[in-house]
Protein backbone atom coordinates (compact mmCIF):
# COMPACT_ATOMS: atom_id res chain seq x y z
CA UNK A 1 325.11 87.68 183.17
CA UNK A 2 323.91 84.20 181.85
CA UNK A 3 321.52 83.79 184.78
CA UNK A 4 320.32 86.99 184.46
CA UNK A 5 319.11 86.19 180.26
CA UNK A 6 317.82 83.46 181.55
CA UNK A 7 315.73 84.55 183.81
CA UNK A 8 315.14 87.21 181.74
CA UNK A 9 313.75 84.85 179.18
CA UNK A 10 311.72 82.56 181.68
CA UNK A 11 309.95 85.99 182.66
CA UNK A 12 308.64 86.39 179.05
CA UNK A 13 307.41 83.03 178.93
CA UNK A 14 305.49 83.32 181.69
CA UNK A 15 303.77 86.16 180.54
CA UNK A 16 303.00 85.15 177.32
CA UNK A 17 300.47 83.38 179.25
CA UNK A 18 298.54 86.39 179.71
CA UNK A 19 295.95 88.97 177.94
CA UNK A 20 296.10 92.55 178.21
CA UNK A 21 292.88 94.57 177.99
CA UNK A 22 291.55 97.79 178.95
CA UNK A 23 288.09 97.97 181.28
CA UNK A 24 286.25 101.09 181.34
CA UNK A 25 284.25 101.89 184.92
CA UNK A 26 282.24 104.67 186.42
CA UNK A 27 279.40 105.32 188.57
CA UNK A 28 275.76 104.19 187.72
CA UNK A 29 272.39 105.15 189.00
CA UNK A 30 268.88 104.34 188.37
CA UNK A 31 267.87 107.76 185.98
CA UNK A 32 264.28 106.25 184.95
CA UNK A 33 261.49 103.94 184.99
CA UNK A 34 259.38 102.87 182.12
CA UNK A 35 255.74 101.76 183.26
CA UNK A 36 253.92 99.90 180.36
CA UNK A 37 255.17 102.67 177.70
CA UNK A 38 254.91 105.42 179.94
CA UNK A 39 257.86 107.55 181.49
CA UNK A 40 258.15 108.24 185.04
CA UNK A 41 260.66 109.96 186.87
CA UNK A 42 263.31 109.23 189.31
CA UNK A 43 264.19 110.89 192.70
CA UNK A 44 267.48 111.51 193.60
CA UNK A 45 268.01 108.50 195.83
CA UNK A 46 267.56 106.09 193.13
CA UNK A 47 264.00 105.29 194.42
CA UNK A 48 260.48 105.42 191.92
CA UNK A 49 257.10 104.83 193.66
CA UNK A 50 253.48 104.19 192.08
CA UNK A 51 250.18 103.15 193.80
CA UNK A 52 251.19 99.63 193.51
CA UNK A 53 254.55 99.61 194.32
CA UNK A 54 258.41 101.60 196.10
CA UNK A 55 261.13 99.84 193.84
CA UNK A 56 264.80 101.33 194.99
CA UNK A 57 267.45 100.00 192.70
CA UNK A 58 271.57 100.19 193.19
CA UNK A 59 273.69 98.59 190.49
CA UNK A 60 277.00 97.86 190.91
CA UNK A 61 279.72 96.23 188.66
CA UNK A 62 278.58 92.85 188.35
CA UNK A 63 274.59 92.94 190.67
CA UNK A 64 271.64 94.32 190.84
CA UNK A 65 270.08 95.28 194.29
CA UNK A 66 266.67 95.72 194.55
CA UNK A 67 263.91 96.74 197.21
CA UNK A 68 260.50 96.27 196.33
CA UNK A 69 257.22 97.56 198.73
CA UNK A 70 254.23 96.60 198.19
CA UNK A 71 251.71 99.61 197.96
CA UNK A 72 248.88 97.85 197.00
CA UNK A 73 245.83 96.41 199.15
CA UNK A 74 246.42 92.76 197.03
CA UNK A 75 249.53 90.30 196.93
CA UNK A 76 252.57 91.07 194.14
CA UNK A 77 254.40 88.63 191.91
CA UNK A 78 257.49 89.18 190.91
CA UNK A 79 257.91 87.38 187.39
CA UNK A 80 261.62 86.09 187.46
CA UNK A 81 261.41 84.19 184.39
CA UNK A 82 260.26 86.67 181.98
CA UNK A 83 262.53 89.59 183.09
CA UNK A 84 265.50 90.29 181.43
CA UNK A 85 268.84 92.60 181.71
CA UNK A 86 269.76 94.74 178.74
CA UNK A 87 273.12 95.75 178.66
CA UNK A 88 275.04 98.85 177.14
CA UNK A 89 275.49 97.25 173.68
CA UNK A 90 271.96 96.11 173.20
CA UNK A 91 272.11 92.32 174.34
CA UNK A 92 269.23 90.63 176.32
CA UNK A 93 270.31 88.64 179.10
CA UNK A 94 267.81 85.87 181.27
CA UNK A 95 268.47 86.35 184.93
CA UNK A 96 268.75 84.75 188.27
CA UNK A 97 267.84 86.39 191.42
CA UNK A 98 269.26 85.77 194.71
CA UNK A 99 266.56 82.89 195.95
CA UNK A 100 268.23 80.57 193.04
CA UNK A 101 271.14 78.25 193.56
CA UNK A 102 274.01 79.17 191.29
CA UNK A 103 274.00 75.49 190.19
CA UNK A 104 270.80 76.12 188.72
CA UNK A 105 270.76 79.18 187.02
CA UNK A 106 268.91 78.04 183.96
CA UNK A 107 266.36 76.40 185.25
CA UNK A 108 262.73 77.92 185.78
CA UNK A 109 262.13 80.30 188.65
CA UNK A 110 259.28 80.46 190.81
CA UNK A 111 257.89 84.20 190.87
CA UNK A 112 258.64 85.46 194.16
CA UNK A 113 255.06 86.87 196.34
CA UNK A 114 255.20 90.11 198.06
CA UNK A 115 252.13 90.91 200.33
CA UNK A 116 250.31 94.22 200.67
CA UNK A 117 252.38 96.11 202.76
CA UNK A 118 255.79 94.30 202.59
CA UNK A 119 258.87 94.45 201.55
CA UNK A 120 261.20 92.18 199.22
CA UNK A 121 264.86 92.54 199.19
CA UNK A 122 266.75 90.34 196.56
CA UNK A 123 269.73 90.75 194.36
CA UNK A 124 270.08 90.01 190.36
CA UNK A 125 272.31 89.38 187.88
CA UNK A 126 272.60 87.99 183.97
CA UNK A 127 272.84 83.85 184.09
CA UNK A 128 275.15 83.68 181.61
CA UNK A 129 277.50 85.99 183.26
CA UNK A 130 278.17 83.45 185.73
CA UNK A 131 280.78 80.85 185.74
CA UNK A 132 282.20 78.06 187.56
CA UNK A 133 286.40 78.74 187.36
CA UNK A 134 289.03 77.29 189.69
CA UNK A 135 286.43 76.26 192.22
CA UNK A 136 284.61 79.11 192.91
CA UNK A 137 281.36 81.20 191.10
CA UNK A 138 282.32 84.24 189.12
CA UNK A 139 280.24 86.89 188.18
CA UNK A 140 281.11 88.84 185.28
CA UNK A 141 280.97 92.61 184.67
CA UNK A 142 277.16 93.97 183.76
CA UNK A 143 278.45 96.08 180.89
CA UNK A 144 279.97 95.78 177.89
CA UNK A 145 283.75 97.32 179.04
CA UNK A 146 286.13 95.69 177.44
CA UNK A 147 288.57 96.51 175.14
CA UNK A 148 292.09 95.29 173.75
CA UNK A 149 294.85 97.51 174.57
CA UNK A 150 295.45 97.90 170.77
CA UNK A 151 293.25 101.02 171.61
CA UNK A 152 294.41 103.45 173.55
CA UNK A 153 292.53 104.74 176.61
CA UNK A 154 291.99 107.99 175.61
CA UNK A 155 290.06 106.60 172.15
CA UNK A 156 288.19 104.24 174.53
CA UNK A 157 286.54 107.88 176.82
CA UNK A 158 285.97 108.99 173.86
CA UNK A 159 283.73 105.92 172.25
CA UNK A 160 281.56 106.95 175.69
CA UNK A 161 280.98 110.33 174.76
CA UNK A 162 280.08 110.21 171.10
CA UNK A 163 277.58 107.03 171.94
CA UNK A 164 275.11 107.89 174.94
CA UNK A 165 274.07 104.33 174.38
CA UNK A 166 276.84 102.77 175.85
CA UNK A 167 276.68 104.54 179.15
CA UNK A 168 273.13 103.14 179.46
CA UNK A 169 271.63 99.84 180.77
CA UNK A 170 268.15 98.25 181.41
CA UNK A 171 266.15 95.85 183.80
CA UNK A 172 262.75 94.33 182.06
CA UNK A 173 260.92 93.81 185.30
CA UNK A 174 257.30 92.45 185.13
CA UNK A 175 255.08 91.79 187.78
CA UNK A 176 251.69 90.68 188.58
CA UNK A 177 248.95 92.01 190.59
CA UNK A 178 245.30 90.39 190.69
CA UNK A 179 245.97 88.66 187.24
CA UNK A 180 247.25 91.62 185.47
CA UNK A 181 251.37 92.25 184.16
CA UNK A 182 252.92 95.09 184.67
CA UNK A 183 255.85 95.77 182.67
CA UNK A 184 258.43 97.91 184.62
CA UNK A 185 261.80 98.64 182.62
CA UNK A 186 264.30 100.36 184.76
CA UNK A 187 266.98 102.39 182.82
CA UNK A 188 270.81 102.87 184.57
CA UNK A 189 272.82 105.60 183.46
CA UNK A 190 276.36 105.79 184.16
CA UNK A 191 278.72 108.71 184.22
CA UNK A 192 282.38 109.50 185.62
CA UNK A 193 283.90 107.66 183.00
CA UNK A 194 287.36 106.17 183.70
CA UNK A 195 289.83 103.68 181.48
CA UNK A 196 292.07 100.62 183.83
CA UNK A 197 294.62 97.92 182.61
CA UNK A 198 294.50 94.63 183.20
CA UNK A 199 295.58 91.43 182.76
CA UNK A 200 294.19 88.07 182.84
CA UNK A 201 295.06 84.32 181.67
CA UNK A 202 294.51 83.85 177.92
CA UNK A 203 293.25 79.63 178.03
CA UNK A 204 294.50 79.51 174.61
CA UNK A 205 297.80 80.33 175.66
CA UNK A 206 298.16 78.23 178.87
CA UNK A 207 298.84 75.11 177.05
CA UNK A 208 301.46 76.67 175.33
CA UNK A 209 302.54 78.20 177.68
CA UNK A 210 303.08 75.26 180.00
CA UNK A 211 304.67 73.61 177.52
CA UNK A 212 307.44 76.74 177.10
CA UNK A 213 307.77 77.10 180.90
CA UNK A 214 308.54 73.12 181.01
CA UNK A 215 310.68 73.44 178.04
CA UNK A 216 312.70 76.62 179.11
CA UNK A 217 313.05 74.96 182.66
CA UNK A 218 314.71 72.09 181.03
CA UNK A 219 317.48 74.44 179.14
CA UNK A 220 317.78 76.39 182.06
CA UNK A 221 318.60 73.34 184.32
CA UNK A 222 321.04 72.07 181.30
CA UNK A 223 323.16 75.10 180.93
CA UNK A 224 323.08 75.88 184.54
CA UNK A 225 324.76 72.07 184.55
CA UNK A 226 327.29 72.63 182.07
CA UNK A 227 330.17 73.85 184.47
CA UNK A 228 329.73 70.32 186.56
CA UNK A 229 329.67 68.28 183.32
């Protein structure tokens, strides 16, 4: 019974260490594109197409894919540097695209030349929602999702369905054709709605929580040694 409160009581210290949260996910899609103020639809297969250019977009939880053709009978520029991701709470975000080294995410970007009749296949996502943790480059999620599990889940759905807003996101996308920008501003729309625990390492807690786990190893080797003493 002893060794069974103690380890018991080593198995809340342990995870004290960690934060509880909710994440909300569902299904996104390319639903519009905005062309220099002007609306233009979207076919089904998440593709939009103009004399100058085929743009098909997929967005996922924490990228951007795109595919962009070249219509035109001149070269295309892809302005990296002044595009920008909006997310679902209104935030502008700089970002990288997949011809830039992680390691230099905020540093300028040479616009990337598409010539009449080809194709350009890259991959974006916000710079700041990449880190550098335990080794490795993490990208985080593309929308605003969290929430503390002091809400429940069903209060969370519901937040989705009384704001429209935060089921939407945005790519700024300019580019540049004989001299001349072109603002494109592709709008994501997301829908199937569901809510998923989970935890995660709170760093303000790991120091303390190193300390407790050397701490409570220390009583628990002391009383364990009490028979023998």
């Amino acid at each position: 019974m002893k060794k069974f409160i103690i380890l018991l009581s080593m198995t809340f210290i342990l995870s004290s260490c960690y934060t509880h949260s909710y994440f909300v996910d569902g299904t996104y899609h390319l639903s519009e594109t905005n062309v220099q103020g002007n609306l233009k639809s979207i076919s089904q297969d998440n593709v939009y197409s103009d004399d100058y250019l085929t743009l098909r977009s997929e967005i996922n939880d924490t990228k951007i894919d795109l595919a962009i053709k070249n219509n035109h009978t001149s070269s295309i520029r892809v302005l990296w540097d002044e595009a920008a991701y909006i997310d679902n709470i209104g935030n502008s975000h700089r970002i990288i695209h997949m011809g830039t080294k992680l390691v230099d995410k905020e540093k300028a970007q040479v616009p990337s030349v598409i010539p009449a009749g080809a194709q350009l296949k890259d991959v974006v996502a916000p710079s700041d929602g990449i880190e550098f943790k335990n080794g490795e480059w993490v990208y985080e999620p593309l929308h605003y999702n969290k929430f503390p599990n002091s809400i429940s889940a069903e209060e969370i759905l519901k937040q989705y369905e009384s704001r429209p807003e935060l089921t939407k996101t945005q790519l700024l996308l300019p580019i540049e054709i004989n001299g001349e920008k072109i603002e494109y501003t592709l709008t994501y729309k997301g829908s199937n709605f569901y809510v998923k625990h989970t935890k995660e390492y709170d760093a303000t807690k790991t120091l303390i929580g190193t300390y407790a786990t050397t701490g409570g190893l220390t009583i628990l080797m002391y009383i364990l040694l009490i028979p023998y003493m």
